[in-house]
PDB file of N, CA and C in Angstrom:
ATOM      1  N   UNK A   1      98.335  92.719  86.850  1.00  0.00           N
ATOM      2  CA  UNK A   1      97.702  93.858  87.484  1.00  0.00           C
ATOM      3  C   UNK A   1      96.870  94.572  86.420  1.00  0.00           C
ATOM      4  N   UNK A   2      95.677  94.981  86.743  1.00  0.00           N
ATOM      5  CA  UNK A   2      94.926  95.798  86.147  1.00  0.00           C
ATOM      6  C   UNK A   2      94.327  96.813  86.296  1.00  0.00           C
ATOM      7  N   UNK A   3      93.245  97.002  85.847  1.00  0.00           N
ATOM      8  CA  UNK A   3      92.301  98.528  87.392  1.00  0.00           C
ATOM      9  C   UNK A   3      92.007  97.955  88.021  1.00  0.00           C
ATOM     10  N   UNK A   4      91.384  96.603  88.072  1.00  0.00           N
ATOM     11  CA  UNK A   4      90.523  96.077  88.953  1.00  0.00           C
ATOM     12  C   UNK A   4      91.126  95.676  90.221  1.00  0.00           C
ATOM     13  N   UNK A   5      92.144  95.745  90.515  1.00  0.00           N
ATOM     14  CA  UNK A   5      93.373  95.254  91.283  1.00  0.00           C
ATOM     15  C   UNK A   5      93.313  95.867  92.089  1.00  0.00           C
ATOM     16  N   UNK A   6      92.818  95.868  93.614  1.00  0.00           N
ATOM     17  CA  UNK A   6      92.846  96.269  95.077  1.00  0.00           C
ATOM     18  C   UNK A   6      94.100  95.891  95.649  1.00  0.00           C
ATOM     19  N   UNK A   7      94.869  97.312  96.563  1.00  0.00           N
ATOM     20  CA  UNK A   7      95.650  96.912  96.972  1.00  0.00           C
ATOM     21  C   UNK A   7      95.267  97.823  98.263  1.00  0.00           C
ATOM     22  N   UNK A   8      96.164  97.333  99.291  1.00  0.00           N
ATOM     23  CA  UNK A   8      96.254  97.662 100.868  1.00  0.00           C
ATOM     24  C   UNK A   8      97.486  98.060 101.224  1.00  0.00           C
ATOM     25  N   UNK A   9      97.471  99.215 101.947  1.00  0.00           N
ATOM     26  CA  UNK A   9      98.913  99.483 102.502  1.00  0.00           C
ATOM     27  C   UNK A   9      99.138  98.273 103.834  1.00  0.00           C
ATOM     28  N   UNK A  10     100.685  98.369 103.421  1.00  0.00           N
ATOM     29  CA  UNK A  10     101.531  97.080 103.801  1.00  0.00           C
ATOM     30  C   UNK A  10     101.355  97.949 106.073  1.00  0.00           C
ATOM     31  N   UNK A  11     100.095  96.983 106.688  1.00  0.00           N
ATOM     32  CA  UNK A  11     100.396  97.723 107.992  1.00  0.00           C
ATOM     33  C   UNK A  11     101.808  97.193 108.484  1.00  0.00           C
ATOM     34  N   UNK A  12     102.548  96.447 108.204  1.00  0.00           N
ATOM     35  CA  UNK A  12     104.014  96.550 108.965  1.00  0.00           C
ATOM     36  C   UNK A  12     105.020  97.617 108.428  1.00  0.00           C
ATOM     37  N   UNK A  13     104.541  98.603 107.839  1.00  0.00           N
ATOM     38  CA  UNK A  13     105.581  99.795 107.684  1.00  0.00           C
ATOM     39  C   UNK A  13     105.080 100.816 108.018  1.00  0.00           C
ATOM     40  N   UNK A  14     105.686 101.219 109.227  1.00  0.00           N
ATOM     41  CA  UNK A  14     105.126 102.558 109.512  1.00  0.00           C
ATOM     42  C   UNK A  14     105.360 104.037 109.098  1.00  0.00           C
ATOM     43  N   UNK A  15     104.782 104.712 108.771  1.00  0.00           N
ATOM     44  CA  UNK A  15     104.868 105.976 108.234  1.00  0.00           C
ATOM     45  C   UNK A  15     104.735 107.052 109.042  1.00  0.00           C
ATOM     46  N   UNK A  16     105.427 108.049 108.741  1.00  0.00           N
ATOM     47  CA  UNK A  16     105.477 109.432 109.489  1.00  0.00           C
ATOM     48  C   UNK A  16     105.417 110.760 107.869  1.00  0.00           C
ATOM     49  N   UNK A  17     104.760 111.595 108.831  1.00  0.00           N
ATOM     50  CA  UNK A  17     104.131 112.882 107.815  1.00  0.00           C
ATOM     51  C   UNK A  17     105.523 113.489 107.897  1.00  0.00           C
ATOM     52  N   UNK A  18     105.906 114.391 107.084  1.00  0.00           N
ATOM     53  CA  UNK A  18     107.090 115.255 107.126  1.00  0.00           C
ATOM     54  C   UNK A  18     106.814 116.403 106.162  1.00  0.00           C
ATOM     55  N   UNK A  19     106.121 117.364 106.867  1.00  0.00           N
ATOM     56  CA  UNK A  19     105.228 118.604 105.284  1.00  0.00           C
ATOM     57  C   UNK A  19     104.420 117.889 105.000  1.00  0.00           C
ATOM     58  N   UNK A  20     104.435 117.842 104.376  1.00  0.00           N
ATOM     59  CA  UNK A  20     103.546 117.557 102.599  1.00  0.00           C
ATOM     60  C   UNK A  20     103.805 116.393 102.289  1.00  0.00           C
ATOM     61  N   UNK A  21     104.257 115.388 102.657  1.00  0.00           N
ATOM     62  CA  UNK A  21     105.192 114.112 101.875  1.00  0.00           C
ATOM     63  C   UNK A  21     105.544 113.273 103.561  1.00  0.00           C
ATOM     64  N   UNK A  22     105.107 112.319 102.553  1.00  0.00           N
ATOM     65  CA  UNK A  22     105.677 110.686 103.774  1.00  0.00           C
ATOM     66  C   UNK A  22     106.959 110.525 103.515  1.00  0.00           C
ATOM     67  N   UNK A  23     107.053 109.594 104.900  1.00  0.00           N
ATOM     68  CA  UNK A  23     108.361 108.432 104.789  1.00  0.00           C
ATOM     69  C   UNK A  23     107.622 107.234 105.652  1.00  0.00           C
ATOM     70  N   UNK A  24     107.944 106.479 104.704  1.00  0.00           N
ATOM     71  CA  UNK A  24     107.600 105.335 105.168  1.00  0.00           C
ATOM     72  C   UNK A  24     108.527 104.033 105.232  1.00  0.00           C
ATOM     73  N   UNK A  25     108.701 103.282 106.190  1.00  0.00           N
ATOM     74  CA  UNK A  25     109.824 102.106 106.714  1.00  0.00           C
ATOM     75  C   UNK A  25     109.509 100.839 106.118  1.00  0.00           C
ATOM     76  N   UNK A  26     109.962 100.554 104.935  1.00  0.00           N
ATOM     77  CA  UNK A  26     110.027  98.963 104.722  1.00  0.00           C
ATOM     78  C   UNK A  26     109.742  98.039 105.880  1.00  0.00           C
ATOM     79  N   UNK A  27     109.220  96.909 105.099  1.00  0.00           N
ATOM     80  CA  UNK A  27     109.136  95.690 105.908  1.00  0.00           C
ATOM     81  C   UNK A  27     110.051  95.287 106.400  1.00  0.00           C
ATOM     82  N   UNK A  28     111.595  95.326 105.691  1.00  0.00           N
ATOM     83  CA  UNK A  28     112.443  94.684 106.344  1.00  0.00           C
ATOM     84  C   UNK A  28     113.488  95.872 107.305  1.00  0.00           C
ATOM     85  N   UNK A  29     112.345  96.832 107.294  1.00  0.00           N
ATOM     86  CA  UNK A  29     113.143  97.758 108.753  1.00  0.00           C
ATOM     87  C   UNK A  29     114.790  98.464 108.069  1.00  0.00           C
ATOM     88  N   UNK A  30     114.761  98.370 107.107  1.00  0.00           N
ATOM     89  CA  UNK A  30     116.422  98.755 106.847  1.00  0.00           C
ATOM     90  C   UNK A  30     116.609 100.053 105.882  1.00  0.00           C
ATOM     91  N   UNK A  31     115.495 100.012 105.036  1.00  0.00           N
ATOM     92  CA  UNK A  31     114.891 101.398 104.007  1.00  0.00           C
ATOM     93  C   UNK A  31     113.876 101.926 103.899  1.00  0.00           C
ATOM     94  N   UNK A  32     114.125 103.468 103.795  1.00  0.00           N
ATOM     95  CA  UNK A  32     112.951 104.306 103.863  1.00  0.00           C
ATOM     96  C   UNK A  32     112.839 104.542 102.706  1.00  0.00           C
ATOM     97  N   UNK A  33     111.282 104.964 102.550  1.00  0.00           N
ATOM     98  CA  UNK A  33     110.950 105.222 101.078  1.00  0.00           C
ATOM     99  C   UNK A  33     110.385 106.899 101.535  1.00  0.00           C
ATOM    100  N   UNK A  34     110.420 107.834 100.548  1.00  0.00           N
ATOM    101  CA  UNK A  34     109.779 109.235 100.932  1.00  0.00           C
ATOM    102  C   UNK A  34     109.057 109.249  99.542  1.00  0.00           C
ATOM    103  N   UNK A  35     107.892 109.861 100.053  1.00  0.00           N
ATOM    104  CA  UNK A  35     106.868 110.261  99.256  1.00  0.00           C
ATOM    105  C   UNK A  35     106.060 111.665  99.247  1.00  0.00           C
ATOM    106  N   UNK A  36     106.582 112.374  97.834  1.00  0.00           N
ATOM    107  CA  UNK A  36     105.982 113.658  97.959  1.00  0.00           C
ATOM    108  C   UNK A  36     104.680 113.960  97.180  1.00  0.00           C
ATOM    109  N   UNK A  37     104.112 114.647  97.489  1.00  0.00           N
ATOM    110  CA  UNK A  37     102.671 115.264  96.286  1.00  0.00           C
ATOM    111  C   UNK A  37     101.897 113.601  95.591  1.00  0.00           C
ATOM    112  N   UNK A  38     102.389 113.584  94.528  1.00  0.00           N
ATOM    113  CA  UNK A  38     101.375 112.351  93.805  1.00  0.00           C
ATOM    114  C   UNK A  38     101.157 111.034  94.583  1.00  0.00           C
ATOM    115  N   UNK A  39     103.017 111.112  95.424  1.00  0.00           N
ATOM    116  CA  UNK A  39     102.869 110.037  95.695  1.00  0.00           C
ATOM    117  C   UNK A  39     102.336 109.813  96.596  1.00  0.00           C
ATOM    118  N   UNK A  40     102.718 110.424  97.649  1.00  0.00           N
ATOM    119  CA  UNK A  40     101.674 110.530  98.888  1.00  0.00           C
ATOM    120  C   UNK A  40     100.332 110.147  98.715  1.00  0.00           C
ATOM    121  N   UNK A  41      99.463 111.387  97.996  1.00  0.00           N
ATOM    122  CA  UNK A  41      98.232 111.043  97.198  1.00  0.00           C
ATOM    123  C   UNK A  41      98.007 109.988  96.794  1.00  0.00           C
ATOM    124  N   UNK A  42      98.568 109.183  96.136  1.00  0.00           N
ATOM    125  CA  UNK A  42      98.586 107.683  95.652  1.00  0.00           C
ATOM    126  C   UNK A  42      97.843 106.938  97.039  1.00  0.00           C
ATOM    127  N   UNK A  43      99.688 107.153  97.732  1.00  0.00           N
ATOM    128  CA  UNK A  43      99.361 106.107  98.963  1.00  0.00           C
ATOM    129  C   UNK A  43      98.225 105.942  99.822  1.00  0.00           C
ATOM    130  N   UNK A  44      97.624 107.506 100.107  1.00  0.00           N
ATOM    131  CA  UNK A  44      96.307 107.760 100.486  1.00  0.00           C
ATOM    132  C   UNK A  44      95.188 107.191  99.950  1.00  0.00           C
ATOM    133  N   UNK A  45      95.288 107.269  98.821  1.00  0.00           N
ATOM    134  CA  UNK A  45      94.337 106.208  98.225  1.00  0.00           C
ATOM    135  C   UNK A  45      94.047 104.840  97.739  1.00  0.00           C
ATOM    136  N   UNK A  46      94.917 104.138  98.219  1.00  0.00           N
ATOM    137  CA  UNK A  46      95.379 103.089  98.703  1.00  0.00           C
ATOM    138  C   UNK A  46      94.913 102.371  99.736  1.00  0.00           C
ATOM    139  N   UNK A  47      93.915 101.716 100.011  1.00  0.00           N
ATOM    140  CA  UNK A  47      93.120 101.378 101.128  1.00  0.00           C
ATOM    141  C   UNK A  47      92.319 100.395 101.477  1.00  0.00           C
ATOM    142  N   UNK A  48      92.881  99.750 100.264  1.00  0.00           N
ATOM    143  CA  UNK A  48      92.535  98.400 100.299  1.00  0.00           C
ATOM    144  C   UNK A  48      90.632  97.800  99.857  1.00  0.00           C
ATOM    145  N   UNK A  49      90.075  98.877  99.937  1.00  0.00           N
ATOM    146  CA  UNK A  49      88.942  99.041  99.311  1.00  0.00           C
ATOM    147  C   UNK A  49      88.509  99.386  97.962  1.00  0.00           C
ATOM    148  N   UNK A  50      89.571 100.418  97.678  1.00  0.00           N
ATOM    149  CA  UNK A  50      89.397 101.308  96.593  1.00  0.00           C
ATOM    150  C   UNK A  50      90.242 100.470  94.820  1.00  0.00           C
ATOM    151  N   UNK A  51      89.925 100.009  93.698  1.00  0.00           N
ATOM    152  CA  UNK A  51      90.630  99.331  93.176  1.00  0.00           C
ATOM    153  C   UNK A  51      91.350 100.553  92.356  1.00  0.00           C
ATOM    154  N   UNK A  52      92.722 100.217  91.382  1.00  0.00           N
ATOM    155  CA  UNK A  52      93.011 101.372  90.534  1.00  0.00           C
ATOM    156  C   UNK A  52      92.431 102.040  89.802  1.00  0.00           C
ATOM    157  N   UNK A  53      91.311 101.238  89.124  1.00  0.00           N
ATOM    158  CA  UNK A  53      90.642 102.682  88.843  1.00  0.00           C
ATOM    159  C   UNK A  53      89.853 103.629  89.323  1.00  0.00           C
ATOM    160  N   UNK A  54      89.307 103.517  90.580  1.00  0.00           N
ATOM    161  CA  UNK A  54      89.079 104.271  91.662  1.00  0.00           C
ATOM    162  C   UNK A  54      90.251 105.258  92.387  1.00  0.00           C
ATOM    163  N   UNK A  55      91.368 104.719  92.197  1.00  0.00           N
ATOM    164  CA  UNK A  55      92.827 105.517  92.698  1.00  0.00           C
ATOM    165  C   UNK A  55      92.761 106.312  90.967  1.00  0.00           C
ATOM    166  N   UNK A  56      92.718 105.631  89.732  1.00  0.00           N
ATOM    167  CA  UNK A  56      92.969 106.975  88.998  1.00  0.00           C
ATOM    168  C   UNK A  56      92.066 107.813  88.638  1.00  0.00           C
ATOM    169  N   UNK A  57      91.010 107.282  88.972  1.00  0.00           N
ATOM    170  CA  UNK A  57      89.528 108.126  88.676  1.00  0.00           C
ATOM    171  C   UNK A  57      89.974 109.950  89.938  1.00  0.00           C
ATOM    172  N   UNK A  58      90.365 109.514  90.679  1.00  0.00           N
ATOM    173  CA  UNK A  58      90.726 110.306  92.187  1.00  0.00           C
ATOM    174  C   UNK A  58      91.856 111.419  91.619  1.00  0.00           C
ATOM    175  N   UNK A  59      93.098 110.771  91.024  1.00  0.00           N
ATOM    176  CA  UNK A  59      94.357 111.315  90.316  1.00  0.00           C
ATOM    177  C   UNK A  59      93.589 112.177  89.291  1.00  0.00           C
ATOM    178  N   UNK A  60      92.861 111.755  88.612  1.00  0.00           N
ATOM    179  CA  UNK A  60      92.633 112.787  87.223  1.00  0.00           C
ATOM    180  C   UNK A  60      91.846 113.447  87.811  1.00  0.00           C
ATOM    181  N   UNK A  61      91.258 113.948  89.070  1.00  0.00           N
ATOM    182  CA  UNK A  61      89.893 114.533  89.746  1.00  0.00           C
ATOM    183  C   UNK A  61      91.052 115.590  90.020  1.00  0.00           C
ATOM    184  N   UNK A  62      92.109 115.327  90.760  1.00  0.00           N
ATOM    185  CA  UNK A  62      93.236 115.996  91.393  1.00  0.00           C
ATOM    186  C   UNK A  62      93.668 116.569  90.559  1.00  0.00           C
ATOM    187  N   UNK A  63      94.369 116.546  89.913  1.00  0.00           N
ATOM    188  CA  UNK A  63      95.945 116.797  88.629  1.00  0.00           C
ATOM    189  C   UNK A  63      95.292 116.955  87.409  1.00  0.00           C
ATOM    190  N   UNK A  64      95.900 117.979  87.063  1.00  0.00           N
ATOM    191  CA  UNK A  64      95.711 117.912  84.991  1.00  0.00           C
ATOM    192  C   UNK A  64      96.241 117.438  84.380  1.00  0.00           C
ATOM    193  N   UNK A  65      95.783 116.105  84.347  1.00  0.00           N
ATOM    194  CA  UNK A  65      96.766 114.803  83.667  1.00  0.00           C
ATOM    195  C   UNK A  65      96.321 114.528  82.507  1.00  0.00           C
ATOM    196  N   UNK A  66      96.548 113.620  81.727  1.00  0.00           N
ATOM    197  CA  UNK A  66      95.855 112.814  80.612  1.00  0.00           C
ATOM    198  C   UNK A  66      96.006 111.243  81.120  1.00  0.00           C
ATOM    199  N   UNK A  67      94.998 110.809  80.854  1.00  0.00           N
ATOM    200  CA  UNK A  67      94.397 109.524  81.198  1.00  0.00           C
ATOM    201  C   UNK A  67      95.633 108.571  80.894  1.00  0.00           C
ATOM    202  N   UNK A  68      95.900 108.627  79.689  1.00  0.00           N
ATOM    203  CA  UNK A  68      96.866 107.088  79.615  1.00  0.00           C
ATOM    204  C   UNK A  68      98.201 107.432  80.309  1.00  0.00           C
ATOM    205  N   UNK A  69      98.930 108.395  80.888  1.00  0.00           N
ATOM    206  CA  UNK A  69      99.561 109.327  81.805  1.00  0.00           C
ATOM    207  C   UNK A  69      99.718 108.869  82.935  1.00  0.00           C
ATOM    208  N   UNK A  70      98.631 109.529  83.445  1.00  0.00           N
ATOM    209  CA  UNK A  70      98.363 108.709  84.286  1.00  0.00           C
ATOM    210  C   UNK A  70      98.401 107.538  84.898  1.00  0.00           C
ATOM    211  N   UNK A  71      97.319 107.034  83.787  1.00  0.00           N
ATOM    212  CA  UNK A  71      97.664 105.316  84.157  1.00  0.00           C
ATOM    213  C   UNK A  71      98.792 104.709  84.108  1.00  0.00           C
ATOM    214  N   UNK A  72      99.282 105.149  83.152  1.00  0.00           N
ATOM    215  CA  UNK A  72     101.144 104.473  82.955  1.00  0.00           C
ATOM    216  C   UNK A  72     102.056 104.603  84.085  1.00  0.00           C
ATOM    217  N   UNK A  73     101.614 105.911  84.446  1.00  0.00           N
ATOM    218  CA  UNK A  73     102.406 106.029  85.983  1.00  0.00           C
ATOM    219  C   UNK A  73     101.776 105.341  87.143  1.00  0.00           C
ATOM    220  N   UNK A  74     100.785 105.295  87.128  1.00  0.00           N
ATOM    221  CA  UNK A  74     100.253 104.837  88.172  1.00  0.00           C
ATOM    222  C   UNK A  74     100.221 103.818  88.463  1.00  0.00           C
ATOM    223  N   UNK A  75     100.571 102.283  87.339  1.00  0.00           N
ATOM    224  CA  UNK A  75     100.890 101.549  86.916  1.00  0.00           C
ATOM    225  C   UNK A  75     102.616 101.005  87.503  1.00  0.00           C
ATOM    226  N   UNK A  76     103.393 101.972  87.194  1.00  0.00           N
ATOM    227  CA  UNK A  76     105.104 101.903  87.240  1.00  0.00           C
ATOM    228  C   UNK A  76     104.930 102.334  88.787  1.00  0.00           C
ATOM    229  N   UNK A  77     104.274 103.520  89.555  1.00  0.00           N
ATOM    230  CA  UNK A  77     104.381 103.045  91.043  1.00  0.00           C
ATOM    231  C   UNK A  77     104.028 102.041  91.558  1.00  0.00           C
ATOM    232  N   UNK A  78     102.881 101.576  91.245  1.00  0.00           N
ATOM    233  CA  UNK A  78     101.867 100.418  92.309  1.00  0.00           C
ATOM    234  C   UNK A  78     103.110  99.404  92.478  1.00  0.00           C
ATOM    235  N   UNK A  79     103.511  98.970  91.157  1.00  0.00           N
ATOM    236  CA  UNK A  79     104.371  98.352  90.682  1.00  0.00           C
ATOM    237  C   UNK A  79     105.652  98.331  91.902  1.00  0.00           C
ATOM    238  N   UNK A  80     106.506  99.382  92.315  1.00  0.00           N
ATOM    239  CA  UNK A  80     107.451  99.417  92.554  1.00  0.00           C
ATOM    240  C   UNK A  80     107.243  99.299  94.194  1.00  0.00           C
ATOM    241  N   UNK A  81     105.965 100.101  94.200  1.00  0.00           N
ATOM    242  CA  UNK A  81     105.486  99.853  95.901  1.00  0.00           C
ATOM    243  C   UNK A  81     105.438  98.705  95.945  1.00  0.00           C
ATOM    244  N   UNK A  82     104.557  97.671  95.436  1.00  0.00           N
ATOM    245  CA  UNK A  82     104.562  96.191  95.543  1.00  0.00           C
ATOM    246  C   UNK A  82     106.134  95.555  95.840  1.00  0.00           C
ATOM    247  N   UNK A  83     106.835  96.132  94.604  1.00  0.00           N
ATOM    248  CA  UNK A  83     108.125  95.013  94.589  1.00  0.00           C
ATOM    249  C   UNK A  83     108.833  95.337  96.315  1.00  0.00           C
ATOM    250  N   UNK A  84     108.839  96.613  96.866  1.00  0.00           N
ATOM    251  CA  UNK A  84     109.243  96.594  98.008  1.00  0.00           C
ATOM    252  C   UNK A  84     108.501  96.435  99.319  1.00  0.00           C
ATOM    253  N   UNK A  85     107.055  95.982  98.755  1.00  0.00           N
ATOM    254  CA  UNK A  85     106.669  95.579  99.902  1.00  0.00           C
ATOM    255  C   UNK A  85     106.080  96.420 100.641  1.00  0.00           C
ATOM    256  N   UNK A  86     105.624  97.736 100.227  1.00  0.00           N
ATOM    257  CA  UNK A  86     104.529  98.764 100.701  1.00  0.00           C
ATOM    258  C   UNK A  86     103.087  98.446 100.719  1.00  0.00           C
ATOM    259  N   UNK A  87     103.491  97.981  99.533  1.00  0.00           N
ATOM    260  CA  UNK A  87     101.766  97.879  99.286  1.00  0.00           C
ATOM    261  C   UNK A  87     101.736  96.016  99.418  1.00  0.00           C
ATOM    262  N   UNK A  88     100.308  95.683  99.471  1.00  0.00           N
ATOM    263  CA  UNK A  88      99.716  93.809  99.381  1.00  0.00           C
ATOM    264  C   UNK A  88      98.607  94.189  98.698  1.00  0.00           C
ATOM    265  N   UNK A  89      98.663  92.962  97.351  1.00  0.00           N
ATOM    266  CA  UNK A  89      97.397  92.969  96.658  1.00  0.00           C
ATOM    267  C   UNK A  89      96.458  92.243  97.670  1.00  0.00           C
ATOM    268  N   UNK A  90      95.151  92.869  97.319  1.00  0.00           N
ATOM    269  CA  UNK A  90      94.045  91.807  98.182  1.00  0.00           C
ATOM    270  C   UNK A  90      93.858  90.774  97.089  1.00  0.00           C
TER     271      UNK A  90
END
């Protein structure tokens, strides 16, 4: 994975708003994931068009972050969304 790396939210998990912050249903229907502030934001930008550095170009537009910060995190989510199946690389 790199910046260049497009990813798409996973359409077999459906999501519901709750405030400010998602929940969204795994693929395999059995765990929810909740997502507040960044992450949400993340997921929003997530669209299968947009590659990571377009998602962190967006994050540092948002947040008073520092760049490698950022990326490191942004990096350790994509990451974890993938392993459960939220997200599909294109």
């Amino acid at each position: 994975m790199d910046l260049k790396t497009v990813f798409s939210q996973n359409k077999k998990c459906p999501v519901r708003e709750i405030g400010e912050g998602l929940v969204i249903l795994a693929p395999s229907g059995d765990t929810t994931h909740s997502l507040e502030d960044i992450g949400a934001f993340i997921w929003n930008q997530i669209d299968g068009q947009k590659d990571l550095q377009g998602v962190l170009d967006a994050i540092l537009d948002a947040y008073d972050v520092e760049n490698d910060t950022a990326k490191d995190d942004l990096f350790q989510f994509v990451s974890q969304m993938q392993t459960t199946g939220l997200i599909l690389e294109m």
